[in-house]
Protein backbone atom coordinates (compact mmCIF):
# COMPACT_ATOMS: atom_id res chain seq x y z
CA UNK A 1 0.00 0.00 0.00
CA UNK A 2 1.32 3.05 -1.08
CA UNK A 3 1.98 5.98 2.13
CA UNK A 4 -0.57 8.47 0.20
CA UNK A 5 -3.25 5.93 -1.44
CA UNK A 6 -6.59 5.61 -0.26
CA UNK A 7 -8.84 2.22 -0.56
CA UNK A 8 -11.75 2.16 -2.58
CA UNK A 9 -13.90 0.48 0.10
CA UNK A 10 -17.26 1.98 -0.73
CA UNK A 11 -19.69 -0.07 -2.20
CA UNK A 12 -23.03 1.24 -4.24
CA UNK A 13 -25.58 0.79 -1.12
CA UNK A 14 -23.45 2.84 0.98
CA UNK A 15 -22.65 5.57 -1.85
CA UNK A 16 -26.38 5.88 -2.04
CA UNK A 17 -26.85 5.91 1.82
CA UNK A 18 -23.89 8.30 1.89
CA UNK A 19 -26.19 11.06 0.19
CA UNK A 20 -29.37 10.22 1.24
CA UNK A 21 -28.15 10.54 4.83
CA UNK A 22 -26.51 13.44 4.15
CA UNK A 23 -29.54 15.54 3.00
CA UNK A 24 -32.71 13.55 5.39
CA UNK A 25 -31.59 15.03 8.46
CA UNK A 26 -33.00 18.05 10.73
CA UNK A 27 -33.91 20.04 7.81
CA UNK A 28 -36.88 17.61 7.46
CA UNK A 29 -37.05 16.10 10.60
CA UNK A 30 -37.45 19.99 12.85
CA UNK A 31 -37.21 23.10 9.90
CA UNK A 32 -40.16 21.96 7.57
CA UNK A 33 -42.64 22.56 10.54
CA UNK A 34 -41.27 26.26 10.40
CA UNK A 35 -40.94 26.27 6.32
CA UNK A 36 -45.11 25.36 6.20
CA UNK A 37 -45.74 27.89 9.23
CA UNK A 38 -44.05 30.46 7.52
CA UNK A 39 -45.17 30.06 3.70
CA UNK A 40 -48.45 27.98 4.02
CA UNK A 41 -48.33 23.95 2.90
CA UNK A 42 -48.49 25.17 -0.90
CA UNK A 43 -45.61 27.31 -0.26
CA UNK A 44 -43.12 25.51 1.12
CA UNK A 45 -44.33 21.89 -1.47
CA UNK A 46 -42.77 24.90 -3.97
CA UNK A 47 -39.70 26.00 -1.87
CA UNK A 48 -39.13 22.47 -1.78
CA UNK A 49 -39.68 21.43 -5.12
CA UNK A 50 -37.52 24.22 -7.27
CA UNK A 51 -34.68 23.65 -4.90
CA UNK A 52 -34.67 19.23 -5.38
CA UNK A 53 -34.91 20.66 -9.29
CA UNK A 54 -31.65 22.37 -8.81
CA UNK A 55 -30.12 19.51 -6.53
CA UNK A 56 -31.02 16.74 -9.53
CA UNK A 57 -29.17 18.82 -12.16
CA UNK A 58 -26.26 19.73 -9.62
CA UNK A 59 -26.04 15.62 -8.80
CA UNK A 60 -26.04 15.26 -12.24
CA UNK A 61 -23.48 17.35 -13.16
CA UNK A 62 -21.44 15.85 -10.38
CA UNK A 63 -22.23 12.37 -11.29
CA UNK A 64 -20.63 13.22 -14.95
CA UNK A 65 -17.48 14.15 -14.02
CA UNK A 66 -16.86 11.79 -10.70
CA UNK A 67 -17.85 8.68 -12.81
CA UNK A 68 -15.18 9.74 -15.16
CA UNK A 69 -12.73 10.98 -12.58
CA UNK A 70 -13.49 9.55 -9.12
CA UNK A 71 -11.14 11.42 -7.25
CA UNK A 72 -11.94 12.33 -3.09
CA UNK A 73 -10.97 16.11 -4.06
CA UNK A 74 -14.24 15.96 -5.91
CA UNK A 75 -14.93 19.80 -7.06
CA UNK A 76 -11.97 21.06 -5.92
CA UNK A 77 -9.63 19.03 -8.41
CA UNK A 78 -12.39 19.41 -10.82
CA UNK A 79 -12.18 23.51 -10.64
CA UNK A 80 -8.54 23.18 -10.72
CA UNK A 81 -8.37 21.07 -14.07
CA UNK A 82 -11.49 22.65 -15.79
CA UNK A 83 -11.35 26.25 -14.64
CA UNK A 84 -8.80 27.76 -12.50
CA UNK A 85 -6.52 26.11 -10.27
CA UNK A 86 -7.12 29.33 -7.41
CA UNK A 87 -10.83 28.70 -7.58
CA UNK A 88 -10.30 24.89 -6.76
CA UNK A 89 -7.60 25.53 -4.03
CA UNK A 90 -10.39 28.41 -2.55
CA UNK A 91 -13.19 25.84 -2.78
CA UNK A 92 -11.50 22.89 -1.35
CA UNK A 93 -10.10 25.18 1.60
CA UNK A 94 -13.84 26.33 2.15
CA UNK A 95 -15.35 23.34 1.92
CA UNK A 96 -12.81 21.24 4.17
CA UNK A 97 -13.48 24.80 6.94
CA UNK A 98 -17.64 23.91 5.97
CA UNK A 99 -17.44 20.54 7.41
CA UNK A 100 -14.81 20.76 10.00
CA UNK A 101 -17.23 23.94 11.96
CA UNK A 102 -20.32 21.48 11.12
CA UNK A 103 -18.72 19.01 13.54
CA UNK A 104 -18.93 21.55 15.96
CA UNK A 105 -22.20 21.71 15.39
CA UNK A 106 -23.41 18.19 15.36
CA UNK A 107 -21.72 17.65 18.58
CA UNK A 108 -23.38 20.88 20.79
CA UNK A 109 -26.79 19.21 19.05
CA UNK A 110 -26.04 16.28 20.64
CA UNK A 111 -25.21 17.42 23.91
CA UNK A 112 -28.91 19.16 23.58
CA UNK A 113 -30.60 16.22 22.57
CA UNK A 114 -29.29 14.12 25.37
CA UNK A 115 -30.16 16.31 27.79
CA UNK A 116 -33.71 15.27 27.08
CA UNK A 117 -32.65 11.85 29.06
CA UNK A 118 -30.03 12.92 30.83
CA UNK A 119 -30.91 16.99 32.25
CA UNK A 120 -28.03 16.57 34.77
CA UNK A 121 -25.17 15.54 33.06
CA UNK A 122 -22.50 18.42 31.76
CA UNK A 123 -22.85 18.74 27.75
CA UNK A 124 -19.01 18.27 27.40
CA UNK A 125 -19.59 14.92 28.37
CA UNK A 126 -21.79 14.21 25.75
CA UNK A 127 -19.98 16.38 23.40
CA UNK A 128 -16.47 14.70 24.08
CA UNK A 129 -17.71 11.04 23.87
CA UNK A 130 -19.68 11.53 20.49
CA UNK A 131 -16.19 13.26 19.02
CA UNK A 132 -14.62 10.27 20.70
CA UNK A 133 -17.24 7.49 19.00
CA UNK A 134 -16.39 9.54 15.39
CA UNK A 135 -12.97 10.04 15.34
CA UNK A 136 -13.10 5.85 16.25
CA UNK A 137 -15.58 5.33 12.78
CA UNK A 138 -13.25 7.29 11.04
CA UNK A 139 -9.64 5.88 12.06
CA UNK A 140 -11.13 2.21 11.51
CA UNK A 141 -11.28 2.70 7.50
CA UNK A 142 -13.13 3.89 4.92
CA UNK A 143 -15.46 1.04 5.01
CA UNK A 144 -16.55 1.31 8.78
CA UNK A 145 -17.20 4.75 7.81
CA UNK A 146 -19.17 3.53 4.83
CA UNK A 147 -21.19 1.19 7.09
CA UNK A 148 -22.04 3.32 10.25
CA UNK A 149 -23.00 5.66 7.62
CA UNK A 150 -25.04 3.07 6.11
CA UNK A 151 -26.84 2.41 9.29
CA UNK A 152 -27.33 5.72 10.85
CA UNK A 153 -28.90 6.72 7.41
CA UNK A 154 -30.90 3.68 7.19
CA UNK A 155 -32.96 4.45 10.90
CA UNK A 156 -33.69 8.15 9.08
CA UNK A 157 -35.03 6.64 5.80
CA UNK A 158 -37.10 4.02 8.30
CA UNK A 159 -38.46 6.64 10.37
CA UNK A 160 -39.61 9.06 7.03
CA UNK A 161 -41.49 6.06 5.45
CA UNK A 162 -43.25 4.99 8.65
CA UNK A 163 -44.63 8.57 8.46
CA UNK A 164 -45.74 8.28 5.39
CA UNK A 165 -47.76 5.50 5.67
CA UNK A 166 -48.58 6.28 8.72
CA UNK A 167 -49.41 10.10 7.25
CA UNK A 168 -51.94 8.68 4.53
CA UNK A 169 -53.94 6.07 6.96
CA UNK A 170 -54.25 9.90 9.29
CA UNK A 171 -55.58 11.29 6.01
CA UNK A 172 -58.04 8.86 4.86
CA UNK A 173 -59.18 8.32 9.00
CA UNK A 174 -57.90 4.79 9.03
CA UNK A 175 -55.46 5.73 11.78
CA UNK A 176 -56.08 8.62 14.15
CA UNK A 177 -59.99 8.78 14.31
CA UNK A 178 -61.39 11.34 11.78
CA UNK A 179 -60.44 11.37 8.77
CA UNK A 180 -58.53 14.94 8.29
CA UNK A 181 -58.56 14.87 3.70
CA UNK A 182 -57.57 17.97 2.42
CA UNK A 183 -59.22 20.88 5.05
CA UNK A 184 -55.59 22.04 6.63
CA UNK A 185 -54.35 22.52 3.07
CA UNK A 186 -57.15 24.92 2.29
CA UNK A 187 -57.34 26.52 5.74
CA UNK A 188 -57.14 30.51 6.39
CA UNK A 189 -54.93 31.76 3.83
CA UNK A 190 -53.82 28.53 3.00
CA UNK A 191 -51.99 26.73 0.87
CA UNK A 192 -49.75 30.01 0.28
CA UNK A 193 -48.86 32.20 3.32
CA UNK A 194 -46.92 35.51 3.52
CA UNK A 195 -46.71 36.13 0.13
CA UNK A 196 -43.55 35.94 -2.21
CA UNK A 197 -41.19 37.09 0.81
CA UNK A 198 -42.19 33.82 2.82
CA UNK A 199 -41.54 32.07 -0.21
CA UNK A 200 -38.07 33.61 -0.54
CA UNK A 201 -37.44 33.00 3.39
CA UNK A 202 -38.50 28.88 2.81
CA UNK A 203 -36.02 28.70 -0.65
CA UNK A 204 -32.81 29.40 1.94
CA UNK A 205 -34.15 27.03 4.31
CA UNK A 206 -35.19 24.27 1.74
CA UNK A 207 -31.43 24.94 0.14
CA UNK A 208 -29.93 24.02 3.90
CA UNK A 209 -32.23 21.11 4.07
CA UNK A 210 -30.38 19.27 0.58
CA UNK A 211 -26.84 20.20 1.86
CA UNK A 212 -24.86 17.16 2.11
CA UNK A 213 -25.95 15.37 -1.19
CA UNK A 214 -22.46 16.35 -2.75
CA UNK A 215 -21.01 13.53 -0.50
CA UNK A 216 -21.28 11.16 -3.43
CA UNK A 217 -18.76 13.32 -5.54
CA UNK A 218 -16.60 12.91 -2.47
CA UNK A 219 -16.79 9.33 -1.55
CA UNK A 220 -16.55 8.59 -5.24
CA UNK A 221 -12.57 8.51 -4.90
CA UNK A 222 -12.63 5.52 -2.61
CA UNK A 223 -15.66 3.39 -4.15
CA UNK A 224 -15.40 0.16 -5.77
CA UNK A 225 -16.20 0.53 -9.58
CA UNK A 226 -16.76 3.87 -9.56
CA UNK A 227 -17.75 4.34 -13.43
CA UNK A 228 -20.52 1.67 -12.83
CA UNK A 229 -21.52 2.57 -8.64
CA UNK A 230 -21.70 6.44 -9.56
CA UNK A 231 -24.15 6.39 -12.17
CA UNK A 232 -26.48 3.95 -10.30
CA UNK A 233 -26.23 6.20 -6.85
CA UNK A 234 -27.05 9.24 -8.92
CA UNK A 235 -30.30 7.82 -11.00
CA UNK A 236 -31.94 6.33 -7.03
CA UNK A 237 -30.26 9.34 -4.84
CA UNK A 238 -32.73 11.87 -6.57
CA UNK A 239 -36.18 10.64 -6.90
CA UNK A 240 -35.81 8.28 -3.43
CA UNK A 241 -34.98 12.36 -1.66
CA UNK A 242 -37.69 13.71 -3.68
CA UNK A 243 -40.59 11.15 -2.57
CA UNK A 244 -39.04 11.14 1.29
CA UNK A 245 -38.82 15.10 1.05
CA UNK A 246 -41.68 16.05 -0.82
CA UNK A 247 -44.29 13.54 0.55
CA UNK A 248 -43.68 13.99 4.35
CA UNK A 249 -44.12 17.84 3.70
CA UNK A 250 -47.40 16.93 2.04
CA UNK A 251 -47.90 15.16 4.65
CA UNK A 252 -47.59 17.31 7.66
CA UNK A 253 -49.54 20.50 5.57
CA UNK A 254 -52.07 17.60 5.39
CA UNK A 255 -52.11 16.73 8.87
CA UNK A 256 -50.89 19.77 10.89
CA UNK A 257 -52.46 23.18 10.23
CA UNK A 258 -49.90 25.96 9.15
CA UNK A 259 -50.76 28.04 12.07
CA UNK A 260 -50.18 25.53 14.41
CA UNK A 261 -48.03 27.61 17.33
CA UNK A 262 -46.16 24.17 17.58
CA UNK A 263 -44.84 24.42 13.94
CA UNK A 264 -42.80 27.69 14.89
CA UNK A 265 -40.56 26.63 17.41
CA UNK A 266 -39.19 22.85 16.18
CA UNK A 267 -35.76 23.02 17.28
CA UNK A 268 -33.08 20.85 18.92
CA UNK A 269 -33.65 22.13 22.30
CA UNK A 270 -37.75 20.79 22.25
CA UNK A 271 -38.08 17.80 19.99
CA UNK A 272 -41.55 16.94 21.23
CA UNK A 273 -42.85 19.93 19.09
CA UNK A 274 -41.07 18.26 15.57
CA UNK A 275 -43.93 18.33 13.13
CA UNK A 276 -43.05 14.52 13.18
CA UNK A 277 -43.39 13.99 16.83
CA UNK A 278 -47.04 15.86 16.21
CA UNK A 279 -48.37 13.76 13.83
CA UNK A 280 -47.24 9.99 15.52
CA UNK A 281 -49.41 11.25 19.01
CA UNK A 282 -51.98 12.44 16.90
CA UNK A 283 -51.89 8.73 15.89
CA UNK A 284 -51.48 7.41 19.01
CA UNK A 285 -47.90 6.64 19.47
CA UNK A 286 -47.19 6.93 23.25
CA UNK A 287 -43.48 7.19 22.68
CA UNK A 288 -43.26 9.25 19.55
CA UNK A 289 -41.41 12.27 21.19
CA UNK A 290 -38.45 10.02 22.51
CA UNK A 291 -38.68 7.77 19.41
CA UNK A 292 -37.93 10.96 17.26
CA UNK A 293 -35.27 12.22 20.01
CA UNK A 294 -33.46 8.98 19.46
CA UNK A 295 -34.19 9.43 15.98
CA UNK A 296 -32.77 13.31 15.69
CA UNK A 297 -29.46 11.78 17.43
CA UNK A 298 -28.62 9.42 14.76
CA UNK A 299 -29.33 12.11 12.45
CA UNK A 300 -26.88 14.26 14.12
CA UNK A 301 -24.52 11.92 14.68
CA UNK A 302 -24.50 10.89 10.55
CA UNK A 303 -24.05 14.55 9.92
CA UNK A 304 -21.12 15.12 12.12
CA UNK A 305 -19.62 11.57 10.62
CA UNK A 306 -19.76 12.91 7.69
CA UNK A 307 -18.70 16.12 8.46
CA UNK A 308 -15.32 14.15 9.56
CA UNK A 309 -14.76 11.73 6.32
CA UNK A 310 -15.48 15.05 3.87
CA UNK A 311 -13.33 17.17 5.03
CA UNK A 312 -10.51 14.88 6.19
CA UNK A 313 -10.73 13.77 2.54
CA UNK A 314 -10.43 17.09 1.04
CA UNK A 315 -7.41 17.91 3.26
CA UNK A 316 -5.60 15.01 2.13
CA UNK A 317 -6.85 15.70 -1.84
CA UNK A 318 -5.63 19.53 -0.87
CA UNK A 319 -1.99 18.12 0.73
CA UNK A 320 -1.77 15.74 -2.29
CA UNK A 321 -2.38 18.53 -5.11
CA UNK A 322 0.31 20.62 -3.63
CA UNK A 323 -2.23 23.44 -1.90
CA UNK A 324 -1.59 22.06 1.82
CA UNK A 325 1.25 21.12 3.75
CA UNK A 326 2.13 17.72 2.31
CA UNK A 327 1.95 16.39 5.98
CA UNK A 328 -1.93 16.12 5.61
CA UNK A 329 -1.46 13.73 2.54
CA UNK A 330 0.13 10.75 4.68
CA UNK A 331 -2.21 7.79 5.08
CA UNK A 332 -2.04 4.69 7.39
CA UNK A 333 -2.20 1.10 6.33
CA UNK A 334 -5.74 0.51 6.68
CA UNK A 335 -6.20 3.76 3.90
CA UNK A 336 -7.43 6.70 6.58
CA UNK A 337 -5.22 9.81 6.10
CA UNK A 338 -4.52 9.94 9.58
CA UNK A 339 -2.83 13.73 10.16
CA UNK A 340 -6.21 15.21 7.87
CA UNK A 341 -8.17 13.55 10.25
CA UNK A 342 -6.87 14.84 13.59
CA UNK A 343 -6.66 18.56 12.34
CA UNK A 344 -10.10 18.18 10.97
CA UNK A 345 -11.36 16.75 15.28
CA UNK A 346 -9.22 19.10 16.74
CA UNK A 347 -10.97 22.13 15.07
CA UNK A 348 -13.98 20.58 15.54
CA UNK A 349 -13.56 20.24 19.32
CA UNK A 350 -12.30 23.76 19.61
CA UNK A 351 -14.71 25.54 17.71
CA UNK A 352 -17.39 23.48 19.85
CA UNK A 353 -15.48 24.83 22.92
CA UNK A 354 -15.39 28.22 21.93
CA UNK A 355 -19.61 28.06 22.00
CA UNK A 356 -19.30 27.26 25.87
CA UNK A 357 -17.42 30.49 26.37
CA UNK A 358 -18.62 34.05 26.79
CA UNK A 359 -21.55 34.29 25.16
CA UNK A 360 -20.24 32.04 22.28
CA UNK A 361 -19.93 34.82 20.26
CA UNK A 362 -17.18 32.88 18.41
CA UNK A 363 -18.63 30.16 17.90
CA UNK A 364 -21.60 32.25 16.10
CA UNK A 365 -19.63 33.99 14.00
CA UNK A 366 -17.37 30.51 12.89
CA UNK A 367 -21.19 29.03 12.61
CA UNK A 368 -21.83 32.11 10.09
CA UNK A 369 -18.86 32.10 8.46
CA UNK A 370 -19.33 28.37 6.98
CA UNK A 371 -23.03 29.29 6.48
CA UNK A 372 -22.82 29.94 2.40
CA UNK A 373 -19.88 27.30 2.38
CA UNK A 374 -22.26 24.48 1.13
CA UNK A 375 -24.03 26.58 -2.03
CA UNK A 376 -20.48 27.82 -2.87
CA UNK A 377 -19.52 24.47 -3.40
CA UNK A 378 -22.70 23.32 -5.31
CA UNK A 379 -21.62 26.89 -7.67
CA UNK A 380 -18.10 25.28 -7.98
CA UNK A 381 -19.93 22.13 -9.34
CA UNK A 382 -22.31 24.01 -11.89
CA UNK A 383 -19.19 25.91 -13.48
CA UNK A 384 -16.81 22.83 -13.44
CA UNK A 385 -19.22 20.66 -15.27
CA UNK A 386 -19.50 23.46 -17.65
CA UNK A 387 -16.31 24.10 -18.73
CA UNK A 388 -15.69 20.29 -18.35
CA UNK A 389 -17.95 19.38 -21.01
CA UNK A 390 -17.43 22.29 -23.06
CA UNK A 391 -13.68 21.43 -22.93
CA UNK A 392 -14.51 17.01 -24.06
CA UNK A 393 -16.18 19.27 -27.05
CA UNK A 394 -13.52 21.48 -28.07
CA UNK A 395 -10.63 18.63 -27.63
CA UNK A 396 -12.71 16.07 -30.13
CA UNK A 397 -13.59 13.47 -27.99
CA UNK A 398 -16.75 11.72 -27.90
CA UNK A 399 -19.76 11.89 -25.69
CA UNK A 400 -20.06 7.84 -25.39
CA UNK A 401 -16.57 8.14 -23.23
CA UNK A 402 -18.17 9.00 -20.73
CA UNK A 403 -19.90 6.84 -18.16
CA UNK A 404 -22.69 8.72 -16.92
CA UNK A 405 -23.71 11.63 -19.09
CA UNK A 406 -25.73 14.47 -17.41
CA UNK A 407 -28.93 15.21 -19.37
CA UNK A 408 -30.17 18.57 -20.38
CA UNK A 409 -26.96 20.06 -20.84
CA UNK A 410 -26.13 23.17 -21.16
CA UNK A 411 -29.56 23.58 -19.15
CA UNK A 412 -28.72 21.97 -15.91
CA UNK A 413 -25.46 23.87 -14.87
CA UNK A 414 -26.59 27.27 -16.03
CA UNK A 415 -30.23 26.92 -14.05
CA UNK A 416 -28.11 25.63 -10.69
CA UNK A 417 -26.07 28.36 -10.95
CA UNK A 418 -28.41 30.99 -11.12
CA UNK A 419 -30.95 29.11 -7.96
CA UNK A 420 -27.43 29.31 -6.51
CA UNK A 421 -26.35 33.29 -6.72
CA UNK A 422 -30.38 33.60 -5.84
CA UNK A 423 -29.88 31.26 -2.67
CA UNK A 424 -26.84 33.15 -2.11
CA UNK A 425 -27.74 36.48 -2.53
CA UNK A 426 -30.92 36.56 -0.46
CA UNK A 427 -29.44 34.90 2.59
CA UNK A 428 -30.48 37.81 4.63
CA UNK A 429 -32.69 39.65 2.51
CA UNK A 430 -34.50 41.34 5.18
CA UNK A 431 -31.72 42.93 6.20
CA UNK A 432 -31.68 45.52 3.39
CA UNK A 433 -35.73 46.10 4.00
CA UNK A 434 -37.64 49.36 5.81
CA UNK A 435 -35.83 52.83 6.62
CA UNK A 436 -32.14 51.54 7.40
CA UNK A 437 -30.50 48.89 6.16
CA UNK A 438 -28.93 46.40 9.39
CA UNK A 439 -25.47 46.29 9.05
CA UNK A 440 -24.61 43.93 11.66
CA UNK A 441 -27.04 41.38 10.29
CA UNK A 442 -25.30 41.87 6.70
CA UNK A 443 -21.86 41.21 8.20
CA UNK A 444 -23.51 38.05 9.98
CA UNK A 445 -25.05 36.59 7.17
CA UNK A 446 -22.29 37.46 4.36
CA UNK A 447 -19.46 37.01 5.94
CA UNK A 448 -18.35 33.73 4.68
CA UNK A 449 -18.52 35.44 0.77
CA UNK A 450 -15.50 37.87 1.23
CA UNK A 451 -14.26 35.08 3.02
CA UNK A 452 -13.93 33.02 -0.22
CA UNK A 453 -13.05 35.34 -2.66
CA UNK A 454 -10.33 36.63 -0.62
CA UNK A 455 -8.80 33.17 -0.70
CA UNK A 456 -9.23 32.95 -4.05
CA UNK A 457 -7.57 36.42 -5.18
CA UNK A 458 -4.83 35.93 -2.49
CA UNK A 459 -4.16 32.12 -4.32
CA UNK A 460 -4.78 33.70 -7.79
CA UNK A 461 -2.40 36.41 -7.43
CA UNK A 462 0.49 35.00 -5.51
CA UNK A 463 0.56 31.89 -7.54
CA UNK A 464 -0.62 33.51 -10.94
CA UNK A 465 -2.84 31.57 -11.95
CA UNK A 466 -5.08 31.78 -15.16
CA UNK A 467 -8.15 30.07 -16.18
CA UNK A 468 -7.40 27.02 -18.31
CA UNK A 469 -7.65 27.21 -22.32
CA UNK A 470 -10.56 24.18 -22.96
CA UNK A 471 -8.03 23.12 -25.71
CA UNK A 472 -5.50 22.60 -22.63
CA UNK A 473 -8.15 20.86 -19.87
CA UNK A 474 -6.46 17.70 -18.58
CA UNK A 475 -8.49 14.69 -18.86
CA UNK A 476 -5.58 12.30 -17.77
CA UNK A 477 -7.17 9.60 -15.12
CA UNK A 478 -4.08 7.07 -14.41
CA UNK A 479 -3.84 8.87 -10.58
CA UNK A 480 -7.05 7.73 -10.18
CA UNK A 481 -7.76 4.33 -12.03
CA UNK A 482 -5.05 2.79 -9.97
């Protein structure tokens, strides 16, 4: 084994359960009861819809290119070979920062979530031993990561089509008593509330919500057969998302009325108000708020294992490429790249640390900074696929090379780029509304933009870098087909 390879370990049914469990999380679980408060049922069914539009073109695009050139840099080597090598070296850097703060994250969630067992115990405790039980799934190899992931995102997919079923048999009165039908959807000002604004407000949230599907483009350097695996993850990732996503937020504007007070505050610190937890005790489930709590923690838990294997893989890709210390590139025997992967826990467990001091006013602003990290990325993947397949053009090679060919183009990358600068741009809309325009809540919201493009000019300029002639594109592949 060579000191800097890593193992393709991944098989197809954890690539799928790699993406799936990296977008079915709290989004859906807690955030859709405030997305169908906000903008009625009918309003956030549309949120939800145009954004899974935009995240089927973007896994498309990404499926292209990784099933030709599985590499764990993903979009960063990709924007380095197709575009400019200062946009992939500022997209890898943000997108290793994205996950590593996410960990942080996932592990003051769980601290909150146990407390619902546990109110006496310190949240450290909690905090340290889930960073403990990570780093472990992590270290192991690439295919215990691939297998707890496998699990963890199997109880979520369980637990969304339980609801469903359970959902309809509410809606037709087999379960539940009365039979509710359609009356919620059509109630007060129903299906669309707040007008355009609300809709606007539900598109960020919605675009939150499908963060994590990317993983696949990641993971796609270590899977077995990647040309054949890729593809296959790509067609079932979509439309399985799309039913879970779409039909349990059918669902709950079915079942739960929008201005249900409950529906506002579904957060980590009161899981019995999830929009979930409402409708299994409006069925009759005793247990349904400490079902879900266990429920939420796996979901957390997957997100924060994640969090580790991404960006411990793009350090490593970043080391290997020349744009890190070369340090970060070793890897053990078993394939993990073991110096990557402490870095990447370490901040974690210090950004986590800095929200229990003061009034974790670093810890916000970190949190804020790797807000826009994820739809940065997903922009990175719009204008690599472009270039890349504008480039297979202009160098005379044929379409039927590749394994997995992205449908629609040039349609897909163009319309995920421009949900993207929309997503982007109206983080914090409100902010530039009435008299005055808030400042502070600008800087809060925006700060991770200058953020990026000041890594990127400070790369472009000291390295002089220029955006790559399509004629010149390299579409070599032996680094990767070993």
């Amino acid at each position: 084994m060579s000191q800097n390879q890593l193992q393709r370990g991944l098989k197809a049914r954890h690539l799928t359960m790699i993406a799936i469990g990296g977008s079915i999380g709290t989004g859906l679980f807690l955030a859709s009861g405030g997305s169908i408060h906000s903008a009625g049922p009918g309003g956030a069914l549309v949120a939800y819809l145009a954004i899974s539009i935009m995240v089927y073109f973007l896994m498309t695009s990404l499926g292209e290119m990784a099933a030709f050139m599985p590499v764990s840099g993903s979009f960063s080597t990709y924007a380095t070979r197709f575009v400019d090598p200062s946009l992939g070296f500022a997209l890898g850097w943000n997108y290793w920062y994205n996950w590593a703060i996410t960990i942080a994250v996932e592990l003051s969630a769980s601290a909150l979530i146990m407390k619902y067992w546990f109110p006496d115990t310190p949240a450290i405790v909690w905090s340290a031993l889930f960073l403990g039980l990570l780093f472990a799934l992590n270290l192991l190899s690439v295919k215990a990561y691939g297998e707890s992931e496998y699990w963890f995102a199997l109880i979520k997919v369980v637990t969304v089509i339980i609801f469903i079923i359970v959902g309809v048999l509410m809606i037709f009165g087999i379960m539940g008593g009365q039979a509710v039908g359609f009356q919620n959807f059509t109630k007060g000002d129903a299906p669309f509330n707040g007008g355009f604004m609300a809709l606007l407000g539900v598109f960020m949230i919605a675009g939150f919500s499908f963060q994590g599907t990317e993983l696949v483009g990641v993971a796609a350097g270590e899977s077995e057969d990647p040309a054949r695996n890729i593809p296959k993850a790509i067609r079932q990732i979509f439309w399985r998302i799309l039913l879970f996503y779409i039909l349990a937020i059918l669902i709950i504007g079915l079942l739960v009325p929008y201005d249900n007070p409950n529906l506002i505050s579904g957060d980590l610190t009161d899981i019995a108000i999830s929009p979930f937890t409402i409708v299994f005790e409006n069925a009759g489930f005793a247990f349904a708020a400490s079902v879900m709590n266990a429920v939420i923690l796996t979901s957390v838990l997957s997100a924060g294992n994640s969090g580790m294997y991404a960006s411990t893989r793009m350090l490593w890709n970043l080391a290997k490429e020349g744009k890190a210390p070369k340090w970060f590139a070793k890897v053990t025997s078993n394939g993990v790249p073991i110096n990557a992967l402490i870095l990447t826990a370490l901040i974690g467990a210090l950004a986590f640390l800095s929200s229990l001091f003061g009034e974790g006013e670093v810890y916000v602003w970190l949190l804020n900074a790797s807000g826009m990290s994820g739809f940065i990325a997903w922009l990175g993947i719009a204008i690599s696929h472009y270039r890349f397949r504008k480039a297979f053009i202009a160098q005379g090679r044929d379409l039927s090379e590749l394994p997995y060919r992205a449908k629609w183009f040039p349609f897909g990358p163009i319309f995920a780029f421009i949900i993207c600068c929309i997503v982007i741009l109206g983080q914090n809309y409100s902010a530039f509304l009435g008299g005055t325009i808030d400042w502070y809540g600008v800087a809060v919201s925006y700060i991770g933009l200058p953020l990026f493009l000041i890594i990127w000019l400070a790369y472009k300029v000291t390295q002089k870098t220029k955006l790559v002639p399509l004629e010149q594109v390299d579409f070599s592949m032996d680094e990767y087909t070993k």
